[in-house]
Protein backbone atom coordinates (compact mmCIF):
# COMPACT_ATOMS: atom_id res chain seq x y z
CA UNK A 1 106.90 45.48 29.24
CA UNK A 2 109.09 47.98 27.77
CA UNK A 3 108.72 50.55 30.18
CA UNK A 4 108.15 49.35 33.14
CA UNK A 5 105.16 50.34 35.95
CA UNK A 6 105.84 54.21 37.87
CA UNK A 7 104.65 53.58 41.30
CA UNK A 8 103.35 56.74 43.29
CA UNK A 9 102.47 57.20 46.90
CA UNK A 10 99.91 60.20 47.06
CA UNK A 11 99.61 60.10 51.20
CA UNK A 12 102.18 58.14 53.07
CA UNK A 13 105.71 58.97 51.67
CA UNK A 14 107.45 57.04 54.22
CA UNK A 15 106.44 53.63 51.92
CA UNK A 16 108.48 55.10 49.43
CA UNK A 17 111.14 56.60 51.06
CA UNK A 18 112.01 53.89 53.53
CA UNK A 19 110.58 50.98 51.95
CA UNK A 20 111.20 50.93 48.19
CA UNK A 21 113.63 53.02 47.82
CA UNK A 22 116.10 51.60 50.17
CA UNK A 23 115.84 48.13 48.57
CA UNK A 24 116.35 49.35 45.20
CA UNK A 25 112.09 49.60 44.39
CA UNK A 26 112.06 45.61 44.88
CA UNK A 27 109.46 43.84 47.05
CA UNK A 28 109.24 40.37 47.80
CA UNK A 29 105.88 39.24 47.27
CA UNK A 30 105.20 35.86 49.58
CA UNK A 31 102.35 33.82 49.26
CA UNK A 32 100.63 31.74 52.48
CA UNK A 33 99.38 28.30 51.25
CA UNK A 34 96.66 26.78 53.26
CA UNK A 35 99.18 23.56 53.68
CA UNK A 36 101.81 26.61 55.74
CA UNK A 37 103.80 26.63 53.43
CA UNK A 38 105.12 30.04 51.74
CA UNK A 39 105.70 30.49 48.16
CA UNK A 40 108.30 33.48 48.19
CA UNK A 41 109.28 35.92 44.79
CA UNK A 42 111.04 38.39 44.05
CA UNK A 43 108.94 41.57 42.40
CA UNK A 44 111.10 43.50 39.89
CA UNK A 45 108.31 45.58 37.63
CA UNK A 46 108.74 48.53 39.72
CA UNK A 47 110.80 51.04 37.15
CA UNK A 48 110.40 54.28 39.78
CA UNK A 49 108.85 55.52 42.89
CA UNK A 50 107.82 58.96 42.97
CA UNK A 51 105.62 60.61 45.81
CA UNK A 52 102.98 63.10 45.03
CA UNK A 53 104.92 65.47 48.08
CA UNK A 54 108.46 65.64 47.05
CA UNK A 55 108.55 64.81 43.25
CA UNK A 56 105.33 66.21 41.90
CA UNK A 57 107.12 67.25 38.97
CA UNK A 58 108.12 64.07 37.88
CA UNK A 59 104.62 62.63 38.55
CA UNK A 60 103.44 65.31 35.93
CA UNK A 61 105.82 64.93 33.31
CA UNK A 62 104.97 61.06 33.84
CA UNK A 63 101.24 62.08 32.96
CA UNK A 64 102.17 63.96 30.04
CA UNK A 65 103.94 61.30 28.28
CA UNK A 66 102.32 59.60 25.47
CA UNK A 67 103.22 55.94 26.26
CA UNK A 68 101.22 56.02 29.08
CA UNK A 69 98.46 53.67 29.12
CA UNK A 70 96.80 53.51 32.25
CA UNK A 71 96.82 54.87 35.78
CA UNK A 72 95.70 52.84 38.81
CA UNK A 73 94.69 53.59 41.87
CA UNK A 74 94.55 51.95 45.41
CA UNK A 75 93.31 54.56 47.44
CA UNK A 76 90.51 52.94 49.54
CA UNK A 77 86.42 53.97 49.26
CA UNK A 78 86.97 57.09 51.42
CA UNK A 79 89.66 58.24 49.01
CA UNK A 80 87.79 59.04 45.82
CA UNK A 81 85.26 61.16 47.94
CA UNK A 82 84.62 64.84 47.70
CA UNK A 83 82.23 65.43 50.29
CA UNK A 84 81.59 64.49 53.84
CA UNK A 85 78.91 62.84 56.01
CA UNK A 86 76.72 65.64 55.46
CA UNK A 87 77.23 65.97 51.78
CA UNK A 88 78.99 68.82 51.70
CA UNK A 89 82.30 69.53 49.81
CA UNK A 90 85.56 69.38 52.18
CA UNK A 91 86.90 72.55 52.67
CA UNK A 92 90.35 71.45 50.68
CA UNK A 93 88.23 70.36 47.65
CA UNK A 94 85.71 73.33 47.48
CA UNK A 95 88.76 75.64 47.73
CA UNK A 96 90.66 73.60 44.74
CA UNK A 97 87.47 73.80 43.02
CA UNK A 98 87.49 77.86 43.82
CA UNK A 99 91.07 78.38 42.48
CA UNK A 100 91.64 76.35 39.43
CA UNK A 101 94.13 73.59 38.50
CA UNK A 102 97.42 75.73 39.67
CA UNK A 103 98.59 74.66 42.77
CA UNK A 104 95.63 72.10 43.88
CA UNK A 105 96.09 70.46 47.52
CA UNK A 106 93.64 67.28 47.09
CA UNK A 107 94.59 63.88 45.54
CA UNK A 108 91.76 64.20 43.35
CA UNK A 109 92.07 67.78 41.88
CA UNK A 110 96.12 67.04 41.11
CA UNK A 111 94.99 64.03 39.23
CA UNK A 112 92.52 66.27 37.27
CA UNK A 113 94.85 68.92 36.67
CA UNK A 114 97.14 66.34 35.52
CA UNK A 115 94.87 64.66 33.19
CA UNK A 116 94.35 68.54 31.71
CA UNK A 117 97.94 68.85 30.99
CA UNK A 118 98.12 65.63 29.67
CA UNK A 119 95.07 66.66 27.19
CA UNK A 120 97.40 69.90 26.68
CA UNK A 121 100.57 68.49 25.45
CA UNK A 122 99.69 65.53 23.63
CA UNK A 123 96.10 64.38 23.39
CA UNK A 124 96.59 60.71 24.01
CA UNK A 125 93.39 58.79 25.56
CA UNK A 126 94.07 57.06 29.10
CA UNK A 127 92.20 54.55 31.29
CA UNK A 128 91.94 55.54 34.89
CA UNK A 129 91.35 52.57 36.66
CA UNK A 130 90.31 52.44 40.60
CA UNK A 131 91.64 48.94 41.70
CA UNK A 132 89.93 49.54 45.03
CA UNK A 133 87.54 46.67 46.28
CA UNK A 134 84.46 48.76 46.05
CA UNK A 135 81.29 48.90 44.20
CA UNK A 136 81.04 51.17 41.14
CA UNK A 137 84.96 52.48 41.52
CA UNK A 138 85.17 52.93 38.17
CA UNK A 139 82.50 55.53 38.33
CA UNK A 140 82.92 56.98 42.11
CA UNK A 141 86.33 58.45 40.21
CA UNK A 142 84.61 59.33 37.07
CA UNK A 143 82.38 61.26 39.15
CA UNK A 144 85.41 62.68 41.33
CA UNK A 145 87.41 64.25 38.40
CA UNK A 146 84.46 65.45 36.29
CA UNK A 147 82.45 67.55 38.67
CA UNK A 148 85.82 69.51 39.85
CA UNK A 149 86.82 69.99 36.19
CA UNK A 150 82.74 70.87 35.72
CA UNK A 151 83.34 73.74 38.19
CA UNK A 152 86.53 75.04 36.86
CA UNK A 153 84.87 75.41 33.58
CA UNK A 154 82.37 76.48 34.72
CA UNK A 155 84.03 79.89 36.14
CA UNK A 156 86.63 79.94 33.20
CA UNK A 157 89.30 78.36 34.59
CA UNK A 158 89.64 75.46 31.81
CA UNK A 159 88.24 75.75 28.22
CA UNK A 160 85.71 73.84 26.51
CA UNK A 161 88.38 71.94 25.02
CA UNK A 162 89.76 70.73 28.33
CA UNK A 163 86.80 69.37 29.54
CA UNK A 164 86.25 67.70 26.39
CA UNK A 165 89.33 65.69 26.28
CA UNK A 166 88.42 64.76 29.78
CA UNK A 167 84.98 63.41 28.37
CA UNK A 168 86.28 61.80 25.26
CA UNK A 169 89.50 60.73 25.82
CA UNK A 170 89.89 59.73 29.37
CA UNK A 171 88.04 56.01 30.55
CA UNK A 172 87.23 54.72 33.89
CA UNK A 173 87.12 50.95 33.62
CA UNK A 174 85.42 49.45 36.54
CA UNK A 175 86.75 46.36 38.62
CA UNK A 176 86.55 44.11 40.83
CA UNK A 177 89.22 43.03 42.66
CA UNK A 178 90.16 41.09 46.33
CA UNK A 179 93.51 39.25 47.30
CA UNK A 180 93.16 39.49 51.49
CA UNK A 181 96.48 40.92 52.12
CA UNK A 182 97.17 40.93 55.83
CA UNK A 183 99.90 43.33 57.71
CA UNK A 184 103.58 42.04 57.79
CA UNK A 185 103.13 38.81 59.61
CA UNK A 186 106.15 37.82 61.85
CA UNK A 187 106.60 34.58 60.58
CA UNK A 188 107.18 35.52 57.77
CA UNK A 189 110.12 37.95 58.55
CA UNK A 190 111.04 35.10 60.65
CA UNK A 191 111.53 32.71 57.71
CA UNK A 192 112.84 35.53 54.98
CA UNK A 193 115.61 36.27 57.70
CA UNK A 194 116.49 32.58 57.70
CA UNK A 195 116.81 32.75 54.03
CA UNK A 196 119.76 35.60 54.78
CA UNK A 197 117.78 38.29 54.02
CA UNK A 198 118.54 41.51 56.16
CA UNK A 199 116.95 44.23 57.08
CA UNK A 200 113.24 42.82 56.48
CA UNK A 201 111.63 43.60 59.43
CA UNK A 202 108.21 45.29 59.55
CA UNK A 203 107.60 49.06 60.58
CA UNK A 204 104.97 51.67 60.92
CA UNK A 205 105.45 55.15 59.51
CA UNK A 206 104.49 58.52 61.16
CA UNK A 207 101.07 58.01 59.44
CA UNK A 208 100.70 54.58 61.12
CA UNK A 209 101.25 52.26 57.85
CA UNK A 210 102.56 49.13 58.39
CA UNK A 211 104.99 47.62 55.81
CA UNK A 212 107.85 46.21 55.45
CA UNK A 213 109.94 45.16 52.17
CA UNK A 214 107.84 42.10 51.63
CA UNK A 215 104.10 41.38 51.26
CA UNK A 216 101.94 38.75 52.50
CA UNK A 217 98.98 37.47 50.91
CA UNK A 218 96.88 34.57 50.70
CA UNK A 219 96.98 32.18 47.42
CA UNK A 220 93.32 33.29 46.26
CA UNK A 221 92.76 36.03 44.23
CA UNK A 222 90.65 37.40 41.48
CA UNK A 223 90.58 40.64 39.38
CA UNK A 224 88.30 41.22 36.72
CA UNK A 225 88.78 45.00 34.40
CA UNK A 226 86.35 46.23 31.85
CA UNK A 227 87.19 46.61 28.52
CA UNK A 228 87.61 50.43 28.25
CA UNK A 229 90.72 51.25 26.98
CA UNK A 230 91.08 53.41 24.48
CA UNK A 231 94.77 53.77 23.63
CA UNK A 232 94.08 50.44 21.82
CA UNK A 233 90.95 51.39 20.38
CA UNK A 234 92.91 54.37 18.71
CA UNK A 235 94.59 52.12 17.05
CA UNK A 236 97.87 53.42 18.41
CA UNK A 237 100.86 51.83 19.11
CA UNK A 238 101.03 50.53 22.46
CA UNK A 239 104.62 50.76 22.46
């Protein structure tokens, strides 16, 4: 509440750069009622939008700072995954895994690297928490981050100490979550527009994402986390 939520793209930049930014990192978040009708609101938690391509800095000076509670992700199954069909390590990973935490290429080794900085400049805990609707998410990116920061301590790339603040003070709540969250329907942008509100209309970036500056979703939902938090159980002030 007193800082707001960082938002962070880590594939498709285009969300961020032509649909948050542009509107000021507002959304309109419109609800379809099974009686047609469409409850319509205005989402204003959004403090910043960063993407992991152009402002990587910014993402890891976000990491480092000691307010921060939580990260979450929603980066599909397919996204927490290391190796392929054949259970071997993708070449981008087992190369991150070869050089160390400088200059990593894969979502997954940034975020460890990250979380090793983090453990570097202050020591605050942090929840990791996969909001992906998936079984065992919470520890599919357990499992992620601590067998690349196994192998770079492994050849002497982190210290002991690293990998220990990844053990101790990092948690990875599980979830479960669903809200079935269609594309941008066009009735929708047909009855925003007749509100007066310009410049709504639905596109797909280079990486084939459909948005828009609203989203539609039906009226159930559900989201259960795990208690594993421990910036509270520290003791420390949430604030």
């Amino acid at each position: 509440m007193d800082t707001g939520i960082v938002c962070c793209e880590g594939y498709d930049d285009e969300i961020i750069t032509k649909c948050f930014r542009p509107y000021d990192n507002l959304t309109i978040a419109v609800t379809l009622n099974p009686d047609g009708k469409l409850d319509k609101e205005i989402v204003a938690s959004m403090s910043d939008s960063l993407t992991m391509a152009y402002d990587s800095e910014q993402v890891a000076g976000v990491m480092k700072e000691p307010s921060l509670q939580m990260v979450s992700f929603t980066i599909t199954e397919k996204g927490y995954s290391l190796r392929n069909a054949d259970h071997q390590l993708f070449s981008a990973v087992a190369a991150d895994m070869e050089a160390g935490p400088k200059g990593c290429k894969t979502f997954m080794a940034r975020l460890t690297a990250m979380c090793i900085e983090r453990g570097r400049a202050c020591k605050k805990p942090l929840s990791l928490v996969s909001m992906d609707n998936c079984s065992h998410n919470g520890e599919k990116l357990k499992a992620a981050v601590m067998e690349i920061a196994g192998a770079w301590r492994d050849k002497g790339l982190i210290t002991d100490e690293d990998h220990r603040y990844l053990e101790e003070k990092i948690a990875f709540p599980w979830t479960m979550i669903d809200k079935i969250t269609p594309r941008p329907h066009p009735v929708v942008e047909e009855q925003l527009t007749g509100d007066g509100v310009e410049g709504i209309s639905p596109f797909v970036t280079s990486k084939h994402t459909y948005v828009a500056p609203f989203v539609n979703a039906e009226k159930p939902q559900y989201l259960v986390i795990e208690d594993q938090f421990p910036f509270c159980d520290a003791g420390l002030d949430p604030t």
